[in-house]
C-alpha atoms as a PDB file:
ATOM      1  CA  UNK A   1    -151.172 -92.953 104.299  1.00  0.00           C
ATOM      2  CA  UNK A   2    -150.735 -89.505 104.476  1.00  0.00           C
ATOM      3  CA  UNK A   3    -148.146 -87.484 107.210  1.00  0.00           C
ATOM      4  CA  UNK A   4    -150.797 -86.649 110.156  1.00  0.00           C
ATOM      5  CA  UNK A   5    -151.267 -90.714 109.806  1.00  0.00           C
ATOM      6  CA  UNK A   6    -148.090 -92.013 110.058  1.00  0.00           C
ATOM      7  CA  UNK A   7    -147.492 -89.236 113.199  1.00  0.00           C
ATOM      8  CA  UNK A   8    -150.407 -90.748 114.904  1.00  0.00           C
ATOM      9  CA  UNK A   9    -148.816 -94.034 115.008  1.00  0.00           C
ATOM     10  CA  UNK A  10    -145.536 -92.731 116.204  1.00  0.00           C
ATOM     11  CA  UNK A  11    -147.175 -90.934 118.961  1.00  0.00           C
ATOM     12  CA  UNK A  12    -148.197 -94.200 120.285  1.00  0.00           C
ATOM     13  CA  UNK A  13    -144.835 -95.819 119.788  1.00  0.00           C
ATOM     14  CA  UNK A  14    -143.059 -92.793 121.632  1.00  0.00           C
ATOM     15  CA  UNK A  15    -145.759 -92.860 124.304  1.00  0.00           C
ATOM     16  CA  UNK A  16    -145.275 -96.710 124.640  1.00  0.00           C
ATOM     17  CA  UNK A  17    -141.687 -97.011 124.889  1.00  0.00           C
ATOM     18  CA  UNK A  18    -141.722 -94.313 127.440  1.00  0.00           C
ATOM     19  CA  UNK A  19    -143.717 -95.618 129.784  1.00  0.00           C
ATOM     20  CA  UNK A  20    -141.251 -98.862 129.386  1.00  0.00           C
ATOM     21  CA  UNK A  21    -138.635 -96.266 130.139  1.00  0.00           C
ATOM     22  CA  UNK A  22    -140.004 -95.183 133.195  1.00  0.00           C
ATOM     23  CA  UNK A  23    -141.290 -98.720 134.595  1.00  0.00           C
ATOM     24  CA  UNK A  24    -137.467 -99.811 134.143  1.00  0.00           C
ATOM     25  CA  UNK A  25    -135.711 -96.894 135.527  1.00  0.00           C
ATOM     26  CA  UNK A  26    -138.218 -97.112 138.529  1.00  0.00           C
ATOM     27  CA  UNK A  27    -138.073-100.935 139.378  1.00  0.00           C
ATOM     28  CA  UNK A  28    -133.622-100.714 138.863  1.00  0.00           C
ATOM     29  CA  UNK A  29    -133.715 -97.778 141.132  1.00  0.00           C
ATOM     30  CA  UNK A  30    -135.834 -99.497 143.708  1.00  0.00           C
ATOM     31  CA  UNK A  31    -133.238-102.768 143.232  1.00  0.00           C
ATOM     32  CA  UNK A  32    -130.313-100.801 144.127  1.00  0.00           C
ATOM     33  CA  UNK A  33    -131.961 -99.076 146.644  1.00  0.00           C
ATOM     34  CA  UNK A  34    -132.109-101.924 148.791  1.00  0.00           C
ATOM     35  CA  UNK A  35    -136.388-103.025 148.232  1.00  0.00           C
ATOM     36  CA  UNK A  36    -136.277-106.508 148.344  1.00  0.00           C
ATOM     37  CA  UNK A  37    -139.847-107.609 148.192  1.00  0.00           C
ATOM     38  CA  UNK A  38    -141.869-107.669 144.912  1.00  0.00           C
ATOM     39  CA  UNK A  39    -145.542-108.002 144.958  1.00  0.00           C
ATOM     40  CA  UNK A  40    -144.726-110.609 147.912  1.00  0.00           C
ATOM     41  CA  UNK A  41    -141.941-112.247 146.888  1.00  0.00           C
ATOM     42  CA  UNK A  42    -139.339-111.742 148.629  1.00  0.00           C
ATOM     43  CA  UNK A  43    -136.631-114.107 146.616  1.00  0.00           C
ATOM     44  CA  UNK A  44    -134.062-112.648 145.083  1.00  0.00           C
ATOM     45  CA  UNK A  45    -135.541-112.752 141.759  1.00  0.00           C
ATOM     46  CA  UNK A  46    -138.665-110.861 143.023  1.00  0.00           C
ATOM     47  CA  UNK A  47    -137.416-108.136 141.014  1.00  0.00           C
ATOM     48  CA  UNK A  48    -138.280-110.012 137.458  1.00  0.00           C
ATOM     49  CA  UNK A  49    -141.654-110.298 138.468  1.00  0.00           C
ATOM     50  CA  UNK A  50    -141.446-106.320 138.768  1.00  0.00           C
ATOM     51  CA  UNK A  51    -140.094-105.691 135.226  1.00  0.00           C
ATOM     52  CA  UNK A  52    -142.716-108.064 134.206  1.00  0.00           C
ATOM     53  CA  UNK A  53    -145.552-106.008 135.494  1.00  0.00           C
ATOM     54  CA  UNK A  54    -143.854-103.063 133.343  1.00  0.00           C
ATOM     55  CA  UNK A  55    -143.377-105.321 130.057  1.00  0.00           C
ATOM     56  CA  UNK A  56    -147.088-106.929 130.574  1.00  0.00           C
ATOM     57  CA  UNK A  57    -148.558-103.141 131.039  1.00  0.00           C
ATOM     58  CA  UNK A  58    -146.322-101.858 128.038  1.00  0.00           C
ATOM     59  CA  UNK A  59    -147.905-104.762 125.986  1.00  0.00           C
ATOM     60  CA  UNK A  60    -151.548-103.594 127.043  1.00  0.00           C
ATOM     61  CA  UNK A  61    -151.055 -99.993 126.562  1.00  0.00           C
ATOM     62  CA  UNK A  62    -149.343-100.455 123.058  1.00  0.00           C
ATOM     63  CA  UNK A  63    -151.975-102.329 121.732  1.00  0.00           C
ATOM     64  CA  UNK A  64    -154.432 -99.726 122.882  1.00  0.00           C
ATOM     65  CA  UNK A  65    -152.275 -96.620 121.969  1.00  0.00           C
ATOM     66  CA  UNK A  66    -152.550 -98.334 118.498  1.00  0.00           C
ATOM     67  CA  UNK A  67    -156.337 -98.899 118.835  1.00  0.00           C
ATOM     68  CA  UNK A  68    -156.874 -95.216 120.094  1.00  0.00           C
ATOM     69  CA  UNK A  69    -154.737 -94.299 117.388  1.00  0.00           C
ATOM     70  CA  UNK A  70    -158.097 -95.247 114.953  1.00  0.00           C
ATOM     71  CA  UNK A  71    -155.642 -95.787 111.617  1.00  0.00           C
ATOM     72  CA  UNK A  72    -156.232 -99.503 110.582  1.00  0.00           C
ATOM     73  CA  UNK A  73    -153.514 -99.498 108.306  1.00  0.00           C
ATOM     74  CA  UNK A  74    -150.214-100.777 109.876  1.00  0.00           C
ATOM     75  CA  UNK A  75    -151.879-101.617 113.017  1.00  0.00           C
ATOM     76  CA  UNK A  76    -149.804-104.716 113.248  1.00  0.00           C
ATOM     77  CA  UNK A  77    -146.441-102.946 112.406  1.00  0.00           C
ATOM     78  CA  UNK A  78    -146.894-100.233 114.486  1.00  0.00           C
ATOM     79  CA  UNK A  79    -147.800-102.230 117.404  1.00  0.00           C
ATOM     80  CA  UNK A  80    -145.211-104.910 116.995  1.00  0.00           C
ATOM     81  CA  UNK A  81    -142.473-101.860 117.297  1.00  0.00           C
ATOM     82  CA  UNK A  82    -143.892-100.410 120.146  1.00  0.00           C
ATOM     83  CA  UNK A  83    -143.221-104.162 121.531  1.00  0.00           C
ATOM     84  CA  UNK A  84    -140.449-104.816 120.663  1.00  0.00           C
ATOM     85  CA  UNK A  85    -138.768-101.182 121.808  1.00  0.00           C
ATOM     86  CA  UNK A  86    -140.320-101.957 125.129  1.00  0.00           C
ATOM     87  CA  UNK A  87    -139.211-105.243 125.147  1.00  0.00           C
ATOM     88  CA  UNK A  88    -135.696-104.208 124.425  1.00  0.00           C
ATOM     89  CA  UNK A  89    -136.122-101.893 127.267  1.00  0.00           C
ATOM     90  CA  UNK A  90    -136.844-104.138 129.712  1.00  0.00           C
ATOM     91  CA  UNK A  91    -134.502-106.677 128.799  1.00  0.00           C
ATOM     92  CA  UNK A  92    -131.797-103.808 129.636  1.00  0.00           C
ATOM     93  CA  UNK A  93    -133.262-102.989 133.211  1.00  0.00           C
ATOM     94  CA  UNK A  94    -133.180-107.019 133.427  1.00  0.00           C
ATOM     95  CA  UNK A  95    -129.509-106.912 132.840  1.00  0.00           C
ATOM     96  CA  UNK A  96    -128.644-104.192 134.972  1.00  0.00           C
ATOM     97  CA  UNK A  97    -130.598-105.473 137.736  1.00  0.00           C
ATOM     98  CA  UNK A  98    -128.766-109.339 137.249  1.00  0.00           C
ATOM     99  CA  UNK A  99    -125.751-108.254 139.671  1.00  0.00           C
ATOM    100  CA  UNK A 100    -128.523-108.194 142.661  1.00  0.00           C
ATOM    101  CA  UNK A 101    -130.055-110.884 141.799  1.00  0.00           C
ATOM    102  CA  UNK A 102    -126.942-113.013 141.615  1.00  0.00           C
ATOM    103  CA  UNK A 103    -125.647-111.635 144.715  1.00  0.00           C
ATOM    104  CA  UNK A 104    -128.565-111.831 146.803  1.00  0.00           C
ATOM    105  CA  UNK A 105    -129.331-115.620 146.397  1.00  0.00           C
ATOM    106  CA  UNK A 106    -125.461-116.729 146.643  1.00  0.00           C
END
C-alpha cells in the first residue's frame, strides 16, 4: 500500500469520527439546554436514544466512507477504527449527559 492509499483511509476515519464529534456535542448541548423529548420519548433517558441515532449513523457512514474509499486492502481495519473512535466518542457524551439523566428521573 502505497502513501495516497493509506491517506484515503484516514480521510474516512477523520471524516467519521467527526461527524461522531458533532452528533455528541449537539445532543449534550441540547441535554443541558433543557430539551427533554427525544424522538418522542420524553423519559429521562430519551437522551440515549439520541446518542444512539449519532453512534448508529457513525456506524453507516464509516462503513461507506471505507467503501467510497475503493482500497480493499484494510477495509476491515480501517473501518473497525473509525468504530471504535466513534464509539469512544459517544460513550463520552453518554457520560457527560448521565448527571441529567439521573437527576431527572429521581
Amino acid at each position: 500500500m502505497d502513501s495516497s492509499e493509506a491517506e484515503g483511509g484516514r480521510v474516512g476515519i477523520v471524516l467519521i469520527w467527526l461527524i461522531a464529534l458533532a452528533g455528541s456535542v449537539l445532543v449534550v448541548a441540547l441535554a443541558y439546554g433543557g430539551q427533554r423529548v427525544w424522538f418522542g420519548d420524553s423519559s429521562a433517558l430519551g437522551v440515549y436514544r439520541a446518542l444512539g441515532v449519532v453512534f448508529a449513523a457513525s456506524v453507516l457512514g464509516a462503513l461507506l466512507a471505507q467503501l467510497a474509499s475503493r482500497r480493499p486492502a484494510g477495509y476491515v481495519a480501517r473501518a473497525s477504527v473509525s468504530v471504535g473512535g466513534a464509539a469512544v466518542l459517544v460513550a463520552l457524551a453518554a457520560a457527560a449527559v448521565a448527571p441529567l439523566a439521573v437527576g431527572l428521573s429521581g
